[in-house]
Protein backbone atom coordinates (compact mmCIF):
# COMPACT_ATOMS: atom_id res chain seq x y z
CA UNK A 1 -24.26 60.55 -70.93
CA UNK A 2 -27.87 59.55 -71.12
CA UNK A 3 -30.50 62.51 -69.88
CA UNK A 4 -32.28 59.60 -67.66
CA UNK A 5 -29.18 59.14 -66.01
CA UNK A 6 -28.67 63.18 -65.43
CA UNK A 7 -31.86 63.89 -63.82
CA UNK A 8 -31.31 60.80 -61.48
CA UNK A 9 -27.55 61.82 -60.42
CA UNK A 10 -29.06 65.68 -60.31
CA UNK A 11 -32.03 64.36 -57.81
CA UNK A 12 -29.58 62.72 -55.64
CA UNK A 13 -26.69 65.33 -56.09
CA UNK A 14 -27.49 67.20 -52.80
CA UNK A 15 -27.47 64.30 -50.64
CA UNK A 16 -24.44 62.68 -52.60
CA UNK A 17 -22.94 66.45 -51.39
CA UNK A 18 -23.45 66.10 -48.16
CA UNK A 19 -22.46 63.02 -47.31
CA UNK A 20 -19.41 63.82 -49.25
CA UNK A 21 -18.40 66.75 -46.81
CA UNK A 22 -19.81 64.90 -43.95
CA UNK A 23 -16.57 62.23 -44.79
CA UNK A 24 -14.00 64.70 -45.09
CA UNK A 25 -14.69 66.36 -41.91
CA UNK A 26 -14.48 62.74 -40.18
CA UNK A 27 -11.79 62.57 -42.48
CA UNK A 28 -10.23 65.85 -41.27
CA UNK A 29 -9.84 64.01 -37.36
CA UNK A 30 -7.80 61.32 -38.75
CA UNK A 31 -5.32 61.48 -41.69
CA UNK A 32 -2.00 63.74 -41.33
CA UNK A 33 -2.76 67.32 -41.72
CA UNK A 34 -1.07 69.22 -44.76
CA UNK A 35 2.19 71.42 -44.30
CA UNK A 36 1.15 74.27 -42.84
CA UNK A 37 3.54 75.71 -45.21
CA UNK A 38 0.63 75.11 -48.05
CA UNK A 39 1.17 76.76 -50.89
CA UNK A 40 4.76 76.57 -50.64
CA UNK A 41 4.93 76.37 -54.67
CA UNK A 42 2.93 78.06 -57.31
CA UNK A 43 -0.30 77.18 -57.35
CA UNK A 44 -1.61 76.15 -61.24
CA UNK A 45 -5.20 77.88 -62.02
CA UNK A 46 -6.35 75.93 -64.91
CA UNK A 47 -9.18 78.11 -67.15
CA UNK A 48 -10.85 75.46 -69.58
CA UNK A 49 -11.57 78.42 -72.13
CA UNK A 50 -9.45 80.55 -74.42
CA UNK A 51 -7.09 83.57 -73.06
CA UNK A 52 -8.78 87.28 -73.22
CA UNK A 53 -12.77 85.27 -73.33
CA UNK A 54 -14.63 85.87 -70.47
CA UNK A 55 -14.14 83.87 -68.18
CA UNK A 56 -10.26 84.50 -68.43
CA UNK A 57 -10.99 87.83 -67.80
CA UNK A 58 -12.75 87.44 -64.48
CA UNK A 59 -9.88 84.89 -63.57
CA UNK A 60 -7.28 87.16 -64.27
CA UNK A 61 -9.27 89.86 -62.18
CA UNK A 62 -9.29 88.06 -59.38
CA UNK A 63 -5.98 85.88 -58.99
CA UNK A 64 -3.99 88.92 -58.30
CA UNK A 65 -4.99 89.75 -54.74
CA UNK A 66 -5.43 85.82 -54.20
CA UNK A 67 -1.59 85.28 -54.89
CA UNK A 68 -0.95 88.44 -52.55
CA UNK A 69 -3.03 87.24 -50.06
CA UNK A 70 -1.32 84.14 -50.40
CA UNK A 71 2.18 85.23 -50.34
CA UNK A 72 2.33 82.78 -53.19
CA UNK A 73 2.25 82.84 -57.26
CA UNK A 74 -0.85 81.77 -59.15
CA UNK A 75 -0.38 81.31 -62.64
CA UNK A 76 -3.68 80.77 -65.29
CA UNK A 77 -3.28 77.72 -67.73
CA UNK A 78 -5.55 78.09 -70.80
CA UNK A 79 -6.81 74.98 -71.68
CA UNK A 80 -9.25 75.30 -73.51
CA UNK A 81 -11.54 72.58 -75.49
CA UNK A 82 -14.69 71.00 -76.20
CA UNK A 83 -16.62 73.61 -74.13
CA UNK A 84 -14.87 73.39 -71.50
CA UNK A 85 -14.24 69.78 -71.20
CA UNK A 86 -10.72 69.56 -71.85
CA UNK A 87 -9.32 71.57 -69.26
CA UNK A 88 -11.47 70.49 -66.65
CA UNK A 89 -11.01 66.88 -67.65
CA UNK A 90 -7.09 67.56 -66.55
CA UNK A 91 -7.88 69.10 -63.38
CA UNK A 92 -10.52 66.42 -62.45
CA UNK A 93 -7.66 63.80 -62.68
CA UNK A 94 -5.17 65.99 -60.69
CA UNK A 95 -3.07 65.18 -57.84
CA UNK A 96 -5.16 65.82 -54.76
CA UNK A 97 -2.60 68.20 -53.22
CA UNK A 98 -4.38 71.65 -53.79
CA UNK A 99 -1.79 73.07 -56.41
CA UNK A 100 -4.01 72.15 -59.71
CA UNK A 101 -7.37 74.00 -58.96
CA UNK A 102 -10.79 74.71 -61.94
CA UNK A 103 -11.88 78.21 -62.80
CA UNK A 104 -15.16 76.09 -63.45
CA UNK A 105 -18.37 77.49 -64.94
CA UNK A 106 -21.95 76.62 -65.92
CA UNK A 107 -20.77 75.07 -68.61
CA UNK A 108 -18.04 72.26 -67.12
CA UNK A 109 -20.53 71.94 -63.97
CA UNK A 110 -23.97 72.70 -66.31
CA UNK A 111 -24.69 72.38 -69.63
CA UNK A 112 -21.86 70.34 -71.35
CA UNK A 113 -23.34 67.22 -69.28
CA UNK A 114 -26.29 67.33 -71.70
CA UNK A 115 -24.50 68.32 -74.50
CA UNK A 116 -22.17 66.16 -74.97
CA UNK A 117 -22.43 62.29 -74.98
CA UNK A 118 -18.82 62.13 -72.92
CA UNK A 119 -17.20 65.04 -71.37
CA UNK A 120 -14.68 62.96 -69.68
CA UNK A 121 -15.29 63.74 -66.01
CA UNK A 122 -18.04 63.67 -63.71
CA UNK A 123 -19.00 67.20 -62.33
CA UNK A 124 -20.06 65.44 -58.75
CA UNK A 125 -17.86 62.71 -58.46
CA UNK A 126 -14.44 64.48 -59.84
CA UNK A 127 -14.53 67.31 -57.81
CA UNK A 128 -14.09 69.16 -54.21
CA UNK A 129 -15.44 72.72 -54.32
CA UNK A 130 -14.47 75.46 -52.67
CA UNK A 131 -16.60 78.73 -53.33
CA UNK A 132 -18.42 80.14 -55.68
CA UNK A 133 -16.77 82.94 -57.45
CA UNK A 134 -18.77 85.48 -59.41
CA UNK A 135 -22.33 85.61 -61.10
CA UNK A 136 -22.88 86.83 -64.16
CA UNK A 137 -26.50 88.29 -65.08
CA UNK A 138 -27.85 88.38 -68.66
CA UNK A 139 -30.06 90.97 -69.66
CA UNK A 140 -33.35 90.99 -72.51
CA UNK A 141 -32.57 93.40 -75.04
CA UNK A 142 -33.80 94.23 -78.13
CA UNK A 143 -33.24 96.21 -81.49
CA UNK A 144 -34.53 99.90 -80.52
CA UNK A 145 -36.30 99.90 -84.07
CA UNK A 146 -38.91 97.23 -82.63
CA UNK A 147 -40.87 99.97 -81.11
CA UNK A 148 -41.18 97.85 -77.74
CA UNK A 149 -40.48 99.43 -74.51
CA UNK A 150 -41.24 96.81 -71.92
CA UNK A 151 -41.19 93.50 -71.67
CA UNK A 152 -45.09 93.06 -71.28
CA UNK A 153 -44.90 94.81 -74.86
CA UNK A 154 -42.37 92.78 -76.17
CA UNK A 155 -44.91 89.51 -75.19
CA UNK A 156 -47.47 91.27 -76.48
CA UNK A 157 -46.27 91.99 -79.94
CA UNK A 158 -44.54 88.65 -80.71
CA UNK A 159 -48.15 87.11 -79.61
CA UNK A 160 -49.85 89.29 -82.43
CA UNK A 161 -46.83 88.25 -84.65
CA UNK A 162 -46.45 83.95 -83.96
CA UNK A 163 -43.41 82.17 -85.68
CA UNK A 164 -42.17 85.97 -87.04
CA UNK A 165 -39.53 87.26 -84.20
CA UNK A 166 -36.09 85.66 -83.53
CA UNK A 167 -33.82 85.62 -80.80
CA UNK A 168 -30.10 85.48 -81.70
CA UNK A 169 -27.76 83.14 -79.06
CA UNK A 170 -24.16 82.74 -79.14
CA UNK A 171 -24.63 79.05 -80.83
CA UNK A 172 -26.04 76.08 -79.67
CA UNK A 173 -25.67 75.62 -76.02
CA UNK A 174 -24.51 78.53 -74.67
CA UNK A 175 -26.05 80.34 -71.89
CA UNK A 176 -27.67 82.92 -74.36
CA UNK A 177 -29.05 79.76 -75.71
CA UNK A 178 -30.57 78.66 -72.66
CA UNK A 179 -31.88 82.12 -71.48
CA UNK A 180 -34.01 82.21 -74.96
CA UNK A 181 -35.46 78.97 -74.41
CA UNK A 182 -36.18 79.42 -70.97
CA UNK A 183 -37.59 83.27 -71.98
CA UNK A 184 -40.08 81.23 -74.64
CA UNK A 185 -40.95 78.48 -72.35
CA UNK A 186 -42.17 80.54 -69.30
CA UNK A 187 -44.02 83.45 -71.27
CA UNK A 188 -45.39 80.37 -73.97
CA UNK A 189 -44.06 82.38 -77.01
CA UNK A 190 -43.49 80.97 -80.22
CA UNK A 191 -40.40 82.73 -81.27
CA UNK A 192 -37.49 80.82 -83.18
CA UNK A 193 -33.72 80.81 -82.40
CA UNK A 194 -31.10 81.78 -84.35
CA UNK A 195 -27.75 80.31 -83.59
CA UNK A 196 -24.77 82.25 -84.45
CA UNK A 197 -21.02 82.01 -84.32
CA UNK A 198 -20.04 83.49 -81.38
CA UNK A 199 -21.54 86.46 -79.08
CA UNK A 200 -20.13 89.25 -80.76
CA UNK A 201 -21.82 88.00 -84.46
CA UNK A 202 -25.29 87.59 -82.65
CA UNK A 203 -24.96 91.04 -81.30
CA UNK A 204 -24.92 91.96 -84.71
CA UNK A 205 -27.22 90.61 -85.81
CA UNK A 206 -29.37 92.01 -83.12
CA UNK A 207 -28.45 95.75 -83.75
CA UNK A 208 -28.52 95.27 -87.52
CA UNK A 209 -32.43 93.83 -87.85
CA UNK A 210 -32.04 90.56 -88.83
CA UNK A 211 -32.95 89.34 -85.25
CA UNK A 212 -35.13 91.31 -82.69
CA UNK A 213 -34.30 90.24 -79.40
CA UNK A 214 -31.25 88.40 -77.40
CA UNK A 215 -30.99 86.95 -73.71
CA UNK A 216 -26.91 87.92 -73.31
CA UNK A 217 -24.22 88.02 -70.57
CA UNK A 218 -24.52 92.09 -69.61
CA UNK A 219 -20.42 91.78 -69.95
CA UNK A 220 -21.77 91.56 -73.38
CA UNK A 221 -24.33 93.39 -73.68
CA UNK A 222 -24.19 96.72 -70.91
CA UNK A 223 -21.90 98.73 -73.30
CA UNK A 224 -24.71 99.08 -76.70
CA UNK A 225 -26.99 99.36 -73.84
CA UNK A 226 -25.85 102.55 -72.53
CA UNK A 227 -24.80 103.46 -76.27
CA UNK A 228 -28.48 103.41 -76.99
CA UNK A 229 -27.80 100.74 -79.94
CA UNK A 230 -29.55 97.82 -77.77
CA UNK A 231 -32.84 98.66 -75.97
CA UNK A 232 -32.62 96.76 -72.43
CA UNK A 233 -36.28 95.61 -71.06
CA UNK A 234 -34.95 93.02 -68.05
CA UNK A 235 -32.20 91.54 -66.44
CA UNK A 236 -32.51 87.84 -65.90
CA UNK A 237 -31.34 87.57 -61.69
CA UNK A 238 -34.22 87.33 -59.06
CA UNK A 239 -33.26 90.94 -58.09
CA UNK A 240 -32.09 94.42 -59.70
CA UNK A 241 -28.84 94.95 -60.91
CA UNK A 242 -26.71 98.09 -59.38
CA UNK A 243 -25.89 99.29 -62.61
CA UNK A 244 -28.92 99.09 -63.85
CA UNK A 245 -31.50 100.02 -60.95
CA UNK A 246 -34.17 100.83 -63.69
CA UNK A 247 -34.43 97.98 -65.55
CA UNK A 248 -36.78 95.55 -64.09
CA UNK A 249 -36.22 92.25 -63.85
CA UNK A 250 -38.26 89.64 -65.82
CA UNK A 251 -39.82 88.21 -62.54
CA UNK A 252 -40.85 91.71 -61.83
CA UNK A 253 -42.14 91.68 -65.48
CA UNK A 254 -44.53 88.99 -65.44
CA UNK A 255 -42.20 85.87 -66.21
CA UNK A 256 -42.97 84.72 -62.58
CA UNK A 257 -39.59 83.14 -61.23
CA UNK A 258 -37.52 83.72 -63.73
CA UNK A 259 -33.85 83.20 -62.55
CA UNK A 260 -31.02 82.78 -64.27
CA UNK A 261 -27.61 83.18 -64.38
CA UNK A 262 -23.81 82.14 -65.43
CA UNK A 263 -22.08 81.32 -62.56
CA UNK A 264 -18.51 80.88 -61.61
CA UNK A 265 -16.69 78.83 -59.07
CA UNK A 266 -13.42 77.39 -57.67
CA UNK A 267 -12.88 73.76 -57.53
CA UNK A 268 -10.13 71.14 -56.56
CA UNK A 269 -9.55 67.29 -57.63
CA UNK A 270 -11.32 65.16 -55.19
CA UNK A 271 -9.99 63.66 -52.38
CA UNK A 272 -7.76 67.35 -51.49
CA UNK A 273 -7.58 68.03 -48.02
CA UNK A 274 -10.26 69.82 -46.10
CA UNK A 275 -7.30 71.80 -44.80
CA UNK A 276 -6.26 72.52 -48.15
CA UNK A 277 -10.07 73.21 -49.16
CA UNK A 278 -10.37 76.11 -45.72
CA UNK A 279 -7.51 78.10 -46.64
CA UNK A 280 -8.21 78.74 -50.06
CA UNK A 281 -12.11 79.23 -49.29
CA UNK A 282 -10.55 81.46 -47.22
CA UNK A 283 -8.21 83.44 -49.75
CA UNK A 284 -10.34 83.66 -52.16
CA UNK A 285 -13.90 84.73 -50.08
CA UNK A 286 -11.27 87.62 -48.85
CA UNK A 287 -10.13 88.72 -52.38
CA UNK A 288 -13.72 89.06 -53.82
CA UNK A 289 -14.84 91.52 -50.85
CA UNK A 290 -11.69 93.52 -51.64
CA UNK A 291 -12.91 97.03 -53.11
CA UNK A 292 -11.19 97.00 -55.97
CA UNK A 293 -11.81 93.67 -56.69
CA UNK A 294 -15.22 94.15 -56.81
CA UNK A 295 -15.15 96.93 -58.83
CA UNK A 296 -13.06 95.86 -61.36
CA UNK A 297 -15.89 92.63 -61.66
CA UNK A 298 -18.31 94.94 -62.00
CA UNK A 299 -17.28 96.97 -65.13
CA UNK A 300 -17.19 93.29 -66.64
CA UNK A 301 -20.90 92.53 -65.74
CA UNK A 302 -19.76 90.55 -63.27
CA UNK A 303 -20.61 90.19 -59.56
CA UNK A 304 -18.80 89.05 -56.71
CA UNK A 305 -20.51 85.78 -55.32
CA UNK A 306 -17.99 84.22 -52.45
CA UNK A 307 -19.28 81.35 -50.31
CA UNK A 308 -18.95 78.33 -48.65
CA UNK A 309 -17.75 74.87 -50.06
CA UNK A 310 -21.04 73.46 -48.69
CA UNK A 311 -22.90 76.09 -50.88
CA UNK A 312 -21.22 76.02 -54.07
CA UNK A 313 -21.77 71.93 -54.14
CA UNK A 314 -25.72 72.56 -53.38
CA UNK A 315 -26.09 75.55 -55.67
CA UNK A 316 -24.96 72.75 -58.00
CA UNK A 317 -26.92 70.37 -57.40
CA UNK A 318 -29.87 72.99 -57.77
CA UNK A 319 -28.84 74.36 -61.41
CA UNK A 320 -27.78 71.38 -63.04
CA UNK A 321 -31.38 69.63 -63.65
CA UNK A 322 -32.51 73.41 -65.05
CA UNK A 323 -29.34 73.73 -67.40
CA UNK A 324 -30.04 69.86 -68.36
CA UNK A 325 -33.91 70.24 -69.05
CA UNK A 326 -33.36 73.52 -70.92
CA UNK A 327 -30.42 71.82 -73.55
CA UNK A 328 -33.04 68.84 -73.41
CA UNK A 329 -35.61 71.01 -74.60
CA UNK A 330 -33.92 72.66 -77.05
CA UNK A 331 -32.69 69.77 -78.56
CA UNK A 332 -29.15 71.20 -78.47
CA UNK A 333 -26.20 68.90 -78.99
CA UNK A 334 -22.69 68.34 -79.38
CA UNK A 335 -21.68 64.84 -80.66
């Protein structure tokens, strides 16, 4: 997929999103409503990523009090592949009946569309969402031996050093990617990346000197934090984080706007009922302002972020150009 062809379907994507739930609520007045009895099977949750990663994890904390809600079973099908792709390639060519839903992420709905040349689905056209699930901040942190303690001291010092300090991502792509790139565009740094294989290696490579800094999930990141083997000088959201009050965020830091995070949400095949669409809106907004729900999320760096259909397809809309120009920029790529 061409990136002239992204930024014009991106433009567009909020209007495309509205008209789409405009038809499904005229739709809603005339086709035959669902069994009321919906779910009256299990319901398949297809993750497009491996078992125990992340977002498995957040899936797996959340499904429970779904299903209970429910009175039904939810069971999570790894599929994982290609980023992402595979998995949510099945889902987007699902029966429209509500029992094959997406644990989707800024990756199927994000980057993937930029770096890869076919991903097998379209993220607008494929889909129905339903709410947005969790959000998961990243954090700037750096080896504690660099002697920085801010972030206008971090700027300051890779400005006296040019082309000298590193940032270590997760590999090519990846959000950790993204949040480096957008880090050196904003503050005009010339720092180099560093790809590695995976986020655990570019951790190390962090806390062992060979890089300086890393942009990282705070699932990652939050536990050599507190362990004092990390130094953490921002968090990456537009606000504070509650379990980190003290660390500023970059906006607050001088990166003016700075905004970014991974982001979670639910989606169904196209063409599901709006019926269908409500109740599990409805589930699943009530799960993720259960208590323990929340906190359970939380000791995984991740935050509760329910909403409306309507609001998941124009957060969307907003995100993708930014996750497309970043991978453009970058010059990241697949195939």
């Amino acid at each position: 997929m061409k990136f002239h062809m992204l930024t014009f379907r991106c433009a567009y994507a909020l209007v495309y999103f509205l008209s789409v739930f405009f038809a499904h609520s005229v739709q809603s007045q005339t086709q035959t409503a669902p069994s009321l009895a919906y779910p009256d099977r299990p319901i398949r949750l297809i993750v497009p990523f491996p078992p125990a990663g992340g977002a498995d994890n957040l899936a797996r904390t959340i499904v429970p009090k779904v299903a209970q809600i429910l009175g039904q079973t939810i069971f999570i099908d790894n599929k994982p592949g290609a980023g992402g792709n595979v998995g949510s390639e099945i889902v987007a060519h699902a029966n429209p009946d509500g029992y094959t839903l997406l644990y989707g992420t800024n990756g199927t709905h994000g980057t993937n569309h930029a770096l890869y040349s076919k991903t097998g689905f379209d993220p607008f056209k494929d889909f129905a969402p339903i709410s947005r699930l969790t959000t998961i901040p990243a954090m700037l942190v750096v080896n504690p031996n660099l002697g920085v303690n801010s972030v206008k001291e971090l700027i300051n010092y890779i400005k006296s050093n040019p082309g000298r300090v590193s940032f270590a991502s997760a590999g090519n792509g990846t959000t950790s990617h993204m949040a480096g790139m957008q880090f050196k565009n904003m503050a005009a740094l010339d720092i180099v990346h560093v790809p590695y294989k995976g986020g655990g290696p570019a951790l190390m490579g962090v806390m062992g000197g060979e890089v300086q800094i890393t942009l990282d999930l705070m699932a990652n990141v939050y536990t050599q934090v507190k362990a004092g083997k990390l130094k953490g000088l921002a968090v990456t959201t537009s606000g504070r984080i509650s379990m980190v009050p003290d660390i500023p965020t970059l906006d607050e830091s001088g990166i003016n706007g700075f905004d970014m995070a991974a982001t979670d949400g639910l989606y169904a095949p196209f063409g599901t009922p709006p019926l269908i669409i409500e109740k599990l809106n409805k589930v699943f907004r009530q799960a993720l302002t259960d208590t323990q729900v929340t906190e359970n999320l939380n000791l995984k760096g991740a935050f509760p972020t329910p909403s409306s259909a309507e609001e998941l397809a124009k957060h969307i809309a907003k995100e993708m150009p930014m996750w497309v120009r970043l991978v453009k920029e970058s010059g990241a790529k697949v195939d």
